[in-house]
C-alpha atoms as a PDB file:
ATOM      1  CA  UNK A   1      -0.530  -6.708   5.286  1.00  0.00           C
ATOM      2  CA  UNK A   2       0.665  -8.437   2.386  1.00  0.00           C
ATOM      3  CA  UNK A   3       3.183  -6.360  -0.013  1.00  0.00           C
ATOM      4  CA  UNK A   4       1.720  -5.537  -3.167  1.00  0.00           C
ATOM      5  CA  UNK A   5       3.594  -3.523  -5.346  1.00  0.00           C
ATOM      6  CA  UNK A   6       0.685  -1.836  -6.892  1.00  0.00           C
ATOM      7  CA  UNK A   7      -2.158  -0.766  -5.175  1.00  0.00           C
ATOM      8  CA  UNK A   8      -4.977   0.240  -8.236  1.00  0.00           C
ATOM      9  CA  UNK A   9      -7.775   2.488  -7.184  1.00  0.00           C
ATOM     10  CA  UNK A  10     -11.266   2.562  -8.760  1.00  0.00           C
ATOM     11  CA  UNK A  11     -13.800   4.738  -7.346  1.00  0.00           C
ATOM     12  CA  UNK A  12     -16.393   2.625  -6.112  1.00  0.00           C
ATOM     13  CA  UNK A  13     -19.448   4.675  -7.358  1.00  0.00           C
ATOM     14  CA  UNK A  14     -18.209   3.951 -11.070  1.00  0.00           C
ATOM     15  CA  UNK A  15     -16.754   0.316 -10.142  1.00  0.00           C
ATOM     16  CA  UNK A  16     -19.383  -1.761 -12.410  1.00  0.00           C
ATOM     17  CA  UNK A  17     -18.299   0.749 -15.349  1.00  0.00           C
ATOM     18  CA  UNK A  18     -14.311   0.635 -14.433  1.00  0.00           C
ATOM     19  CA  UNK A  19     -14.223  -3.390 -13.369  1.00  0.00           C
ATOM     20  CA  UNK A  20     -13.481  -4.749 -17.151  1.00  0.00           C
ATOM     21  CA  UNK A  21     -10.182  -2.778 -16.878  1.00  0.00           C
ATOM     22  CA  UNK A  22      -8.742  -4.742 -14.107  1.00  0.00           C
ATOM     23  CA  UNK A  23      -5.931  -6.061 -15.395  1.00  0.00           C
ATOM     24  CA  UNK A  24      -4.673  -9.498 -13.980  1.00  0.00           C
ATOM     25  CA  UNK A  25      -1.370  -8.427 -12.598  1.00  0.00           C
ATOM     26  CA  UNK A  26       0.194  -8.599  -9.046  1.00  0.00           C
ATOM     27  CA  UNK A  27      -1.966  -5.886  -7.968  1.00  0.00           C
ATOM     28  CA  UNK A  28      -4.254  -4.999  -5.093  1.00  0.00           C
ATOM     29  CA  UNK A  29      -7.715  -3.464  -6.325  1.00  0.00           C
ATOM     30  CA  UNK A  30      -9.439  -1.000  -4.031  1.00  0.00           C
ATOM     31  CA  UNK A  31     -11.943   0.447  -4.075  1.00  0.00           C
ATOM     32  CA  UNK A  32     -12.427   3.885  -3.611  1.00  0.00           C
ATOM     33  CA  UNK A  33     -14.786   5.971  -1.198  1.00  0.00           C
ATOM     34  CA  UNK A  34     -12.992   8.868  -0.606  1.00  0.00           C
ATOM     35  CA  UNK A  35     -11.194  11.268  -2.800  1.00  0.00           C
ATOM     36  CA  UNK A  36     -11.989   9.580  -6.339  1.00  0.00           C
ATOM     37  CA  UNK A  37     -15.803  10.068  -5.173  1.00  0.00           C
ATOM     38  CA  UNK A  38     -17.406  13.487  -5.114  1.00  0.00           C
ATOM     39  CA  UNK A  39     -19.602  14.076  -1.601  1.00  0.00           C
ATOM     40  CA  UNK A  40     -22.703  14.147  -3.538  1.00  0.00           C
ATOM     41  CA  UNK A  41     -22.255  10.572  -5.108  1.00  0.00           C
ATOM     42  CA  UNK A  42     -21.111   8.851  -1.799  1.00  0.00           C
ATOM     43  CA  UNK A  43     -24.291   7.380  -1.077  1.00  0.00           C
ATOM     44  CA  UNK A  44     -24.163   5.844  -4.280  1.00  0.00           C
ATOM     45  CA  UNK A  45     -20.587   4.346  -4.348  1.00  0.00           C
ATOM     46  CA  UNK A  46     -21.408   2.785  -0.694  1.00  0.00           C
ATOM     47  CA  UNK A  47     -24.919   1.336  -2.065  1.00  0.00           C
ATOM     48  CA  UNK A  48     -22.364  -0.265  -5.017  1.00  0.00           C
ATOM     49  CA  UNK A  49     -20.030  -2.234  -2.543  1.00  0.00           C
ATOM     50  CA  UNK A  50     -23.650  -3.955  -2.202  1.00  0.00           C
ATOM     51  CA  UNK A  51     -24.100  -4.287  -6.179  1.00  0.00           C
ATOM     52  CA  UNK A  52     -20.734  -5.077  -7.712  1.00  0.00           C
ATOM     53  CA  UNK A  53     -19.378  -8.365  -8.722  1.00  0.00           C
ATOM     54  CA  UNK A  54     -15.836  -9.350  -8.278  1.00  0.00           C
ATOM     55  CA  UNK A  55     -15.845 -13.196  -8.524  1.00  0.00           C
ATOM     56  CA  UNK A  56     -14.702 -12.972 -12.104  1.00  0.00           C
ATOM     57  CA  UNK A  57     -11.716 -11.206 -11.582  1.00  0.00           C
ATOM     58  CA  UNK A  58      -9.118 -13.593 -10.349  1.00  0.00           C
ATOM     59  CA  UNK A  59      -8.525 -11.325  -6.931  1.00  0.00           C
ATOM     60  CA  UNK A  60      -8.780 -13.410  -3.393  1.00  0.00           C
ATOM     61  CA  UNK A  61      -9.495 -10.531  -1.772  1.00  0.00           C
ATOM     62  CA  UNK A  62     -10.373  -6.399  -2.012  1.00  0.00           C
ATOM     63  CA  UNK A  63      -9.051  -3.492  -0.127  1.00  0.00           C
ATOM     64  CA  UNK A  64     -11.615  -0.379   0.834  1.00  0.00           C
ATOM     65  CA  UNK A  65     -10.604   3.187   1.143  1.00  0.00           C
ATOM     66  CA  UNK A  66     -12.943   5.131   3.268  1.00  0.00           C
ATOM     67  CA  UNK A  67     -13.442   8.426   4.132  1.00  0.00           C
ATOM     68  CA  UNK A  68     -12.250   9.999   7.872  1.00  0.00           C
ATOM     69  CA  UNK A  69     -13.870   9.230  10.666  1.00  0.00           C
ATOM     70  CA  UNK A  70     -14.124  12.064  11.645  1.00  0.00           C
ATOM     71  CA  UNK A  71     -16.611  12.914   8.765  1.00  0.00           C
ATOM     72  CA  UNK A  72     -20.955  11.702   8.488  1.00  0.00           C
ATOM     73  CA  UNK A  73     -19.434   9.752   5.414  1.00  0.00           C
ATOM     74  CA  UNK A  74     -16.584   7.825   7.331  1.00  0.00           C
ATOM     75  CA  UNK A  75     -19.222   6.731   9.779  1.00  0.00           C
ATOM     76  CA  UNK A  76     -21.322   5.749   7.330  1.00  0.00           C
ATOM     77  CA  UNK A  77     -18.444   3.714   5.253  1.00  0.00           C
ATOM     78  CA  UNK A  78     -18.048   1.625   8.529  1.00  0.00           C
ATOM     79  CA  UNK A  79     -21.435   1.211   8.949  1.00  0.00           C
ATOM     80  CA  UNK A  80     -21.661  -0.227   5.153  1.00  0.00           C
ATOM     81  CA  UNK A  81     -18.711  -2.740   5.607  1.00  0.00           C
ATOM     82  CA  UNK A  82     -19.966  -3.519   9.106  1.00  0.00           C
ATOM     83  CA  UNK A  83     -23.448  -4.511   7.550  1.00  0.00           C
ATOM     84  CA  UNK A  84     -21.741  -6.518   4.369  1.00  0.00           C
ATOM     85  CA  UNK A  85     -20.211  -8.263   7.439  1.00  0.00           C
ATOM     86  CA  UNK A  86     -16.762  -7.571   5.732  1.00  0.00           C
ATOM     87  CA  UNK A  87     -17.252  -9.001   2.324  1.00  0.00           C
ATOM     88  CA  UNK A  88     -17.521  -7.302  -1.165  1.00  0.00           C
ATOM     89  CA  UNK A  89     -18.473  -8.272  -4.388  1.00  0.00           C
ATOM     90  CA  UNK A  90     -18.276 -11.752  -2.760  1.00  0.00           C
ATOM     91  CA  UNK A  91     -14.360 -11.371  -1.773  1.00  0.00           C
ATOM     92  CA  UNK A  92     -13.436 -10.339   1.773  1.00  0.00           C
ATOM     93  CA  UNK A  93     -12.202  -7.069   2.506  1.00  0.00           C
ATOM     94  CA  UNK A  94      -8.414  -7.738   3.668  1.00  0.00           C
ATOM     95  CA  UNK A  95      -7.149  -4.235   4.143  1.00  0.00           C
ATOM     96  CA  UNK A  96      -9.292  -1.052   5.099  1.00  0.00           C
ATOM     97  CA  UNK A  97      -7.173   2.082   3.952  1.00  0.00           C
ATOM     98  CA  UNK A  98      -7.920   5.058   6.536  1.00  0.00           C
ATOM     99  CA  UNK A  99      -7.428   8.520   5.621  1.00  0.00           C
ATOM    100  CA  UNK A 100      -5.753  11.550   7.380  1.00  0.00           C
ATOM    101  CA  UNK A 101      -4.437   9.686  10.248  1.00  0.00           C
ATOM    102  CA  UNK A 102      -2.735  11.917  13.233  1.00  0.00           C
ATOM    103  CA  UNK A 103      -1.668   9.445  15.450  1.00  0.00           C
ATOM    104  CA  UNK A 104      -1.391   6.123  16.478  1.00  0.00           C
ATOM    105  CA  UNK A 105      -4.638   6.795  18.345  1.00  0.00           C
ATOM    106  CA  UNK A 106      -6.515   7.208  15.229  1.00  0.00           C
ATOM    107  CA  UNK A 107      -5.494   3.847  14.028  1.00  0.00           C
ATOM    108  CA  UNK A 108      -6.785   2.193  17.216  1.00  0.00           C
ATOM    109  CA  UNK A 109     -10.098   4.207  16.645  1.00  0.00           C
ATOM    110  CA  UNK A 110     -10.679   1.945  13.322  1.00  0.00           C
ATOM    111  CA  UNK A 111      -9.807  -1.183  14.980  1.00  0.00           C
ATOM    112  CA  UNK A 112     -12.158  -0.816  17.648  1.00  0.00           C
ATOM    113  CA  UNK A 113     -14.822   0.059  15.067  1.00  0.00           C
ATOM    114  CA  UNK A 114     -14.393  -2.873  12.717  1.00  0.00           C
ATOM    115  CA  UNK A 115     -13.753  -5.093  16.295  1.00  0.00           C
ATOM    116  CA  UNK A 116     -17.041  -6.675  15.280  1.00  0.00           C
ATOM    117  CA  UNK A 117     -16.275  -8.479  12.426  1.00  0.00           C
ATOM    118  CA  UNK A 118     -15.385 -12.183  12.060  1.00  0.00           C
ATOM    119  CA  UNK A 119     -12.083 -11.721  10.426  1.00  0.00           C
ATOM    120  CA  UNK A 120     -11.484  -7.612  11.048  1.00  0.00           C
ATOM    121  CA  UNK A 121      -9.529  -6.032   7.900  1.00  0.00           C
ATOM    122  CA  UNK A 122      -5.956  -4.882   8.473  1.00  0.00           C
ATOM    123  CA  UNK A 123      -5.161  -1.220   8.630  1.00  0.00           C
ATOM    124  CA  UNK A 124      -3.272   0.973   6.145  1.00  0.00           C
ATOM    125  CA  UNK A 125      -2.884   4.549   6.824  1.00  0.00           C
ATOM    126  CA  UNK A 126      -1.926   7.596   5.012  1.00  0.00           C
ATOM    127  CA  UNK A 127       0.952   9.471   5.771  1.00  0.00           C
ATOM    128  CA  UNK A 128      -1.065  13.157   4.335  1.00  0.00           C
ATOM    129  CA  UNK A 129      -0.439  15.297   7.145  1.00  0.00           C
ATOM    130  CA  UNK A 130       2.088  17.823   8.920  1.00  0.00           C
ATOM    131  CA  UNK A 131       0.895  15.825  11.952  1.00  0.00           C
ATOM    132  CA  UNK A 132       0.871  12.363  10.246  1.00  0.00           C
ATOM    133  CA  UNK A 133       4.638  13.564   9.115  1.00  0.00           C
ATOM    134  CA  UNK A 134       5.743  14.826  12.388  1.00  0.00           C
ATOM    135  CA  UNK A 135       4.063  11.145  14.172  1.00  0.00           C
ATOM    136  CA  UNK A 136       5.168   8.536  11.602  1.00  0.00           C
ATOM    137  CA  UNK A 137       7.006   6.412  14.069  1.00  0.00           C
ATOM    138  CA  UNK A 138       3.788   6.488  15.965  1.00  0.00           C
ATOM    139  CA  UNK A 139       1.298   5.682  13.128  1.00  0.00           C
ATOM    140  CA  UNK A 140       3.581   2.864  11.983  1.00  0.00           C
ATOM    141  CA  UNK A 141       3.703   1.092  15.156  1.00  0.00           C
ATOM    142  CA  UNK A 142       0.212   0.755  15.176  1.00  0.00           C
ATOM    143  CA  UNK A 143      -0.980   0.181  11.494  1.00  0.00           C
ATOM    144  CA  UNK A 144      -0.450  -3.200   8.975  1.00  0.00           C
ATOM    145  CA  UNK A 145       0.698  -0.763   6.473  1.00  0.00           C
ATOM    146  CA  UNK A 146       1.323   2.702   5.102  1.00  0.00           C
ATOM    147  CA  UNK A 147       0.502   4.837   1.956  1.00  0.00           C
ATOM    148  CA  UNK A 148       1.948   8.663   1.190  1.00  0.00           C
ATOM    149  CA  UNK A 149      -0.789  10.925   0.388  1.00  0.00           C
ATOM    150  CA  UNK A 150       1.369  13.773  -1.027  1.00  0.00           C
ATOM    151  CA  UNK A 151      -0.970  15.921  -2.901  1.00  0.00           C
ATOM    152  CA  UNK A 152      -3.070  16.478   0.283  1.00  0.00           C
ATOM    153  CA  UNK A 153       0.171  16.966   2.066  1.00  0.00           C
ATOM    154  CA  UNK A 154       0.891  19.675   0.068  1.00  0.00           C
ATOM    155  CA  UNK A 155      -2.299  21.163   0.124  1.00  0.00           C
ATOM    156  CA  UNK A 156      -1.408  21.922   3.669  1.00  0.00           C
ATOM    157  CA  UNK A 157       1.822  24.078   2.888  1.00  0.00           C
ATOM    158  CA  UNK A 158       2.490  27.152   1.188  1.00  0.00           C
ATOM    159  CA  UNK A 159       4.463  25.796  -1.666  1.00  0.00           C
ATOM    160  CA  UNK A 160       5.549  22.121  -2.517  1.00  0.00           C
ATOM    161  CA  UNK A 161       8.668  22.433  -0.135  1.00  0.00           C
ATOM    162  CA  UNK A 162      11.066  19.304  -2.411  1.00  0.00           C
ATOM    163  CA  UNK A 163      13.062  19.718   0.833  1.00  0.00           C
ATOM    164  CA  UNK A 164       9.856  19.093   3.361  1.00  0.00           C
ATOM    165  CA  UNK A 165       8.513  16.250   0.797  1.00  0.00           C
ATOM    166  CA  UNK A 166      11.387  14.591   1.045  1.00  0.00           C
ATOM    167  CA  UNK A 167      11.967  14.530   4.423  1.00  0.00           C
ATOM    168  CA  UNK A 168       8.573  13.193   4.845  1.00  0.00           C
ATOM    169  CA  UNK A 169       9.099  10.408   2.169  1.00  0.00           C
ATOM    170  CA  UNK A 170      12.419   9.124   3.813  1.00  0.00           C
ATOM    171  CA  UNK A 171      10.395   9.572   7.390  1.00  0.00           C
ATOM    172  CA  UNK A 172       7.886   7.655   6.677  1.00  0.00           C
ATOM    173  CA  UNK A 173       9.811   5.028   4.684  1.00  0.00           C
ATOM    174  CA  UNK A 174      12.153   4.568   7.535  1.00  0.00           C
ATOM    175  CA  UNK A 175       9.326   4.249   9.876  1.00  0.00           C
ATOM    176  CA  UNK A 176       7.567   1.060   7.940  1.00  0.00           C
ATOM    177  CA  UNK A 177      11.171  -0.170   8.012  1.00  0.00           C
ATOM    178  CA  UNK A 178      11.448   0.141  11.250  1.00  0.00           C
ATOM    179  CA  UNK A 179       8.169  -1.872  11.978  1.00  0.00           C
ATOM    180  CA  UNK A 180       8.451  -4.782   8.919  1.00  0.00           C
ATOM    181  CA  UNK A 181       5.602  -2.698   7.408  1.00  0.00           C
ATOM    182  CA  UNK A 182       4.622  -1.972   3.710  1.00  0.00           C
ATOM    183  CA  UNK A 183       4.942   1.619   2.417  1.00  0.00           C
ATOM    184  CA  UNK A 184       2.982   2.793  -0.731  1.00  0.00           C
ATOM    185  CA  UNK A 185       3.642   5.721  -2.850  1.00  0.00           C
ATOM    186  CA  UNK A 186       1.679   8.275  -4.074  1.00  0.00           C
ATOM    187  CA  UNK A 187      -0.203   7.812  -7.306  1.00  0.00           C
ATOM    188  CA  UNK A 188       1.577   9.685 -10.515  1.00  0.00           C
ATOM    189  CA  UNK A 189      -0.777  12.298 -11.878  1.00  0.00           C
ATOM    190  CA  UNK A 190       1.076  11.493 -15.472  1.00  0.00           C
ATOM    191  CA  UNK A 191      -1.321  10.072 -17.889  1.00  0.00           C
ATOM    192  CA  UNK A 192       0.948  10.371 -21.017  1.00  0.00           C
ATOM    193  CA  UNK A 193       4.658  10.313 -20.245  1.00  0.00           C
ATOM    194  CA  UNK A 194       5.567   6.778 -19.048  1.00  0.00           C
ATOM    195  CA  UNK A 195       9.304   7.458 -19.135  1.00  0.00           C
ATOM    196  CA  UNK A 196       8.059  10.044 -16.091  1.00  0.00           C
ATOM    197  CA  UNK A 197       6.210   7.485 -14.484  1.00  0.00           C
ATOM    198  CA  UNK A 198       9.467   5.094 -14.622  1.00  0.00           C
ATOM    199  CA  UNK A 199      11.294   7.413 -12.915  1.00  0.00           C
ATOM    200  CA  UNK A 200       9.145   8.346 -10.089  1.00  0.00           C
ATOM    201  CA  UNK A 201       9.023   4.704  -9.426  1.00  0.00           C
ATOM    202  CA  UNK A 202      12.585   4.333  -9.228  1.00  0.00           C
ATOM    203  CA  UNK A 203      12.830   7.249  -7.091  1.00  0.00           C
ATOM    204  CA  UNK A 204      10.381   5.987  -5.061  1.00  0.00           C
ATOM    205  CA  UNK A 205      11.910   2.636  -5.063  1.00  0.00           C
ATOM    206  CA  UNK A 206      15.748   4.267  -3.960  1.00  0.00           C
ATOM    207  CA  UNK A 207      13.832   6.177  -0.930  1.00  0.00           C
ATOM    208  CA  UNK A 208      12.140   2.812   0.662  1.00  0.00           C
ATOM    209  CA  UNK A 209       8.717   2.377  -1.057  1.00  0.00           C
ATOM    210  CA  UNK A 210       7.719  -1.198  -1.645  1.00  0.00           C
ATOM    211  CA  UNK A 211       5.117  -0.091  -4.069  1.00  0.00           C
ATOM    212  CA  UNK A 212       3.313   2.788  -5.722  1.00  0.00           C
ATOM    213  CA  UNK A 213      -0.067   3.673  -6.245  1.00  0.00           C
ATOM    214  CA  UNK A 214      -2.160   4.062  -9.689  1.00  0.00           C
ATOM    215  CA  UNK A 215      -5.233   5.524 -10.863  1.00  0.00           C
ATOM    216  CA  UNK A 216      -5.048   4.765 -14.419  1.00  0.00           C
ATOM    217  CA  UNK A 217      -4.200   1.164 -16.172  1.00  0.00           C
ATOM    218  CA  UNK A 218      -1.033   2.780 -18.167  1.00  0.00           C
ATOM    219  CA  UNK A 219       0.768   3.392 -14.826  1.00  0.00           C
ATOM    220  CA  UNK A 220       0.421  -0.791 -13.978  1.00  0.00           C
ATOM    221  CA  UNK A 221       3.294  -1.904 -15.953  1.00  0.00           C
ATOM    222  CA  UNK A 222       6.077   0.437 -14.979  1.00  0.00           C
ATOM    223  CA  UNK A 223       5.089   0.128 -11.537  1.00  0.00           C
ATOM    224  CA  UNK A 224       5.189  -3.604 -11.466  1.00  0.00           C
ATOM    225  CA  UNK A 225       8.304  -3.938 -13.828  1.00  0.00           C
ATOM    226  CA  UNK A 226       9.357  -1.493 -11.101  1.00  0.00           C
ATOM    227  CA  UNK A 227       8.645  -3.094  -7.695  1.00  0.00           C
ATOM    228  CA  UNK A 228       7.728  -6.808  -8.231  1.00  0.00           C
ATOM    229  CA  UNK A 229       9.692  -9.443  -6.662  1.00  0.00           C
ATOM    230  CA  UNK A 230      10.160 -12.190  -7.845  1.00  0.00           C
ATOM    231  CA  UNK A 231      11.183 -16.034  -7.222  1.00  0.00           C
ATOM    232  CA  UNK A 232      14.987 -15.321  -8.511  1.00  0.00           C
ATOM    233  CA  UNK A 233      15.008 -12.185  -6.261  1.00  0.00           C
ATOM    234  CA  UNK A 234      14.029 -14.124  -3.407  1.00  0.00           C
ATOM    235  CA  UNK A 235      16.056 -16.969  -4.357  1.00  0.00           C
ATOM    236  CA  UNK A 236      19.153 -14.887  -4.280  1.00  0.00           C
ATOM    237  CA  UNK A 237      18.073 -14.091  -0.720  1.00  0.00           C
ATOM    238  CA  UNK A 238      18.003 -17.267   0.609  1.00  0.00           C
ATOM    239  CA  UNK A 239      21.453 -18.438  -1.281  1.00  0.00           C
ATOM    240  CA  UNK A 240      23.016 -15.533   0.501  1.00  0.00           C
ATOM    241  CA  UNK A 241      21.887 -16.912   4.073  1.00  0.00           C
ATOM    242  CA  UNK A 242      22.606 -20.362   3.011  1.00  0.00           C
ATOM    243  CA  UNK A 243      26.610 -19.240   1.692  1.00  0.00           C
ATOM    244  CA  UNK A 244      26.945 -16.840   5.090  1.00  0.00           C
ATOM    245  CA  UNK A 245      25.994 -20.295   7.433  1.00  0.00           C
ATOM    246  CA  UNK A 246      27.907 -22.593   5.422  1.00  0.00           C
ATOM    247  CA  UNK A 247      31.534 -20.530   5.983  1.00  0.00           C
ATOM    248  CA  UNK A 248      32.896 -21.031   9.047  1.00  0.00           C
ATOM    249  CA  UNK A 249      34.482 -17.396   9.294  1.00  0.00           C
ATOM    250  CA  UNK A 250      31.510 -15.738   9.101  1.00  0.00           C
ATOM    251  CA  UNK A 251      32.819 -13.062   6.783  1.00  0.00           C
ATOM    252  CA  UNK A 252      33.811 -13.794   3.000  1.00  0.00           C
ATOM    253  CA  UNK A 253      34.891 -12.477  -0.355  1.00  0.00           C
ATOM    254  CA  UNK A 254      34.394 -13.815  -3.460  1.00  0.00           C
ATOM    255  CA  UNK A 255      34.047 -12.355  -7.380  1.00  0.00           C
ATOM    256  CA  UNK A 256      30.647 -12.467  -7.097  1.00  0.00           C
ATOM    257  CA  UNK A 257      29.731 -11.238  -3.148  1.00  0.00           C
ATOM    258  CA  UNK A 258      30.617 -10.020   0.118  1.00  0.00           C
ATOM    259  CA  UNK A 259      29.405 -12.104   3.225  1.00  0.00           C
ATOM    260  CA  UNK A 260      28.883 -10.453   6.092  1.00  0.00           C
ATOM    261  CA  UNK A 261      26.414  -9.946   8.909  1.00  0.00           C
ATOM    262  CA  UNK A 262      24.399  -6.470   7.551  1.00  0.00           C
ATOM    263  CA  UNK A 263      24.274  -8.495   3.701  1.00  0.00           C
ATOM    264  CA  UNK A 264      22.847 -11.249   5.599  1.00  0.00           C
ATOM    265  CA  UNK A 265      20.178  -8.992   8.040  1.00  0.00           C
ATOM    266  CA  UNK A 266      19.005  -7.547   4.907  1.00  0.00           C
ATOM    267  CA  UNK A 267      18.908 -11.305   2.756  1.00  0.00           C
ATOM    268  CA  UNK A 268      16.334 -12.035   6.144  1.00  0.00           C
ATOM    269  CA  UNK A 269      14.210  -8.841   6.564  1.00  0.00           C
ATOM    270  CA  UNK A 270      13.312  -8.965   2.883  1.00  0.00           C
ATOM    271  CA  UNK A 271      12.182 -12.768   3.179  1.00  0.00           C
ATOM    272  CA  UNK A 272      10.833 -12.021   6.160  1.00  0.00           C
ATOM    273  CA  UNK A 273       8.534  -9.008   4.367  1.00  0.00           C
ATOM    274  CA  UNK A 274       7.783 -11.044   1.005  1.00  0.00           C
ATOM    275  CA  UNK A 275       8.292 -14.493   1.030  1.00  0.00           C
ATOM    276  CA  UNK A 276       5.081 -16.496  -0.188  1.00  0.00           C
ATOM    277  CA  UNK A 277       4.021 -13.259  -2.344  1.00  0.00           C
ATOM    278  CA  UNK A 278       6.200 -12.883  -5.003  1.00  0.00           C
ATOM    279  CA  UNK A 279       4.804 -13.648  -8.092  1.00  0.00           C
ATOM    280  CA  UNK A 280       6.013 -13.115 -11.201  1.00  0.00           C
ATOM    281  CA  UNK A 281       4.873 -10.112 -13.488  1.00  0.00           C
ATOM    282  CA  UNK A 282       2.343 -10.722 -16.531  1.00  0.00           C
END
């Protein structure tokens, strides 16, 4: 899954109203069939992945969230993307974003269903469960990606535990870590404050996240000024491989660095996660 830092949703039965705000920043739009969708206007926001248009808006390609399998409407999403043969407003649908996953068994359920398609969609699952929580390690291992869904979380417990929501965040972020993967955070609910959006991103940022959700254009800017890498970041990677091979000892000090094997492990896991995707922010 490539590593976005901002993942903008639109919900898909308003898309042809909410398209001319798509900004054209490092972003990945999706389009929305679940939450941002009331049940009685899901019909309708499936019959619009039919309708919309996206050639004009500079994308290469569109991510879908759908709605749980488990649900008549998550059948029915997969039945819609299966029948577009996995294309949408005349861009193909690279990432399918899967709702209150369990287990890596759920993730494997998706695959199977979208088997049938030329070029199947990667998977990115949502970490918005006591049982996603508890099975991150799991869910990790067999997604392309994962996203924190912590207002559903929450909905789940008794009180907004900061204790239990953090553990989760640093779970989860450790997980995608451990398996090269992307990890999303939750959308800000802050439509006025931007100073409060800036800092969730950076607390985001300092936990693991390599990008954060929005569902409003104001929250694009601090969340790309946030998490965008760029071609001086990645630059600075490679230097720091280049300076750790060219010394002999294989540890060094200087005024401006310290060489050593961990520096260098990091310099190679973040090429390794977003080399060829950095771009810079507009």
């Amino acid at each position: 899954m490539r590593v976005d830092p901002c993942l903008f949703y639109v919900p898909a039965s308003r898309a042809d109203a909410l398209l001319k705000n798509v900004p054209r920043h490092s972003i990945a739009l999706v389009l929305d069939l679940e939450d941002s969708v009331p049940r009685h206007a899901k019909p309708t926001a499936r019959e619009r992945l039919a309708d919309v248009d996206l050639t004009g808006t500079g994308l290469s390609g569109v991510s879908v969230r759908i709605n749980s399998v488990e649900t008549p409407d998550g059948l029915l999403d997969i039945q819609t993307l299966l029948a577009l043969g996995g294309e949408v407003g005349g861009l193909p649908v690279q990432t399918v974003l899967v709702p209150k996953v369990a287990a890596g068994r759920d993730v494997a359920i998706y695959r199977s269903l979208l088997s049938g398609l030329a070029d199947p969609p990667e998977i990115c699952s949502f970490i918005e469960t006591v049982d996603a929580v508890e099975n991150a390690f799991d869910i990790a291992a067999a997604s392309d990606g994962l996203c924190f869904g912590q207002a559903d979380l929450i909905a789940e417990m008794w009180a907004p535990d900061e204790s239990y929501l953090a553990h989760a965040r640093a779970r989860m972020c450790v997980a995608a870590a451990r398996h090269g993967l992307p990890v999303i955070d939750t959308n800000s609910f802050e439509l006025w404050d931007m100073d409060v959006v800036r800092a969730q991103c950076e607390a985001a940022k300092q936990c693991g996240f390599t990008g954060k959700a929005a569902i409003h254009p104001k929250h694009l800017m601090p969340i790309l000024e946030t998490f965008a890498v760029g071609p001086e970041e990645l630059d600075g990677f490679r230097q720091t491989i280049k300076d750790y091979e060219a010394d002999e000892r294989g540890f060094a000090v200087s005024k401006d660095q310290v060489l050593a094997p961990p520096f260098v492990l990091r310099a190679r896991r973040m090429l390794a996660l977003h080399d060829g995707q950095a771009r810079p922010v507009r």
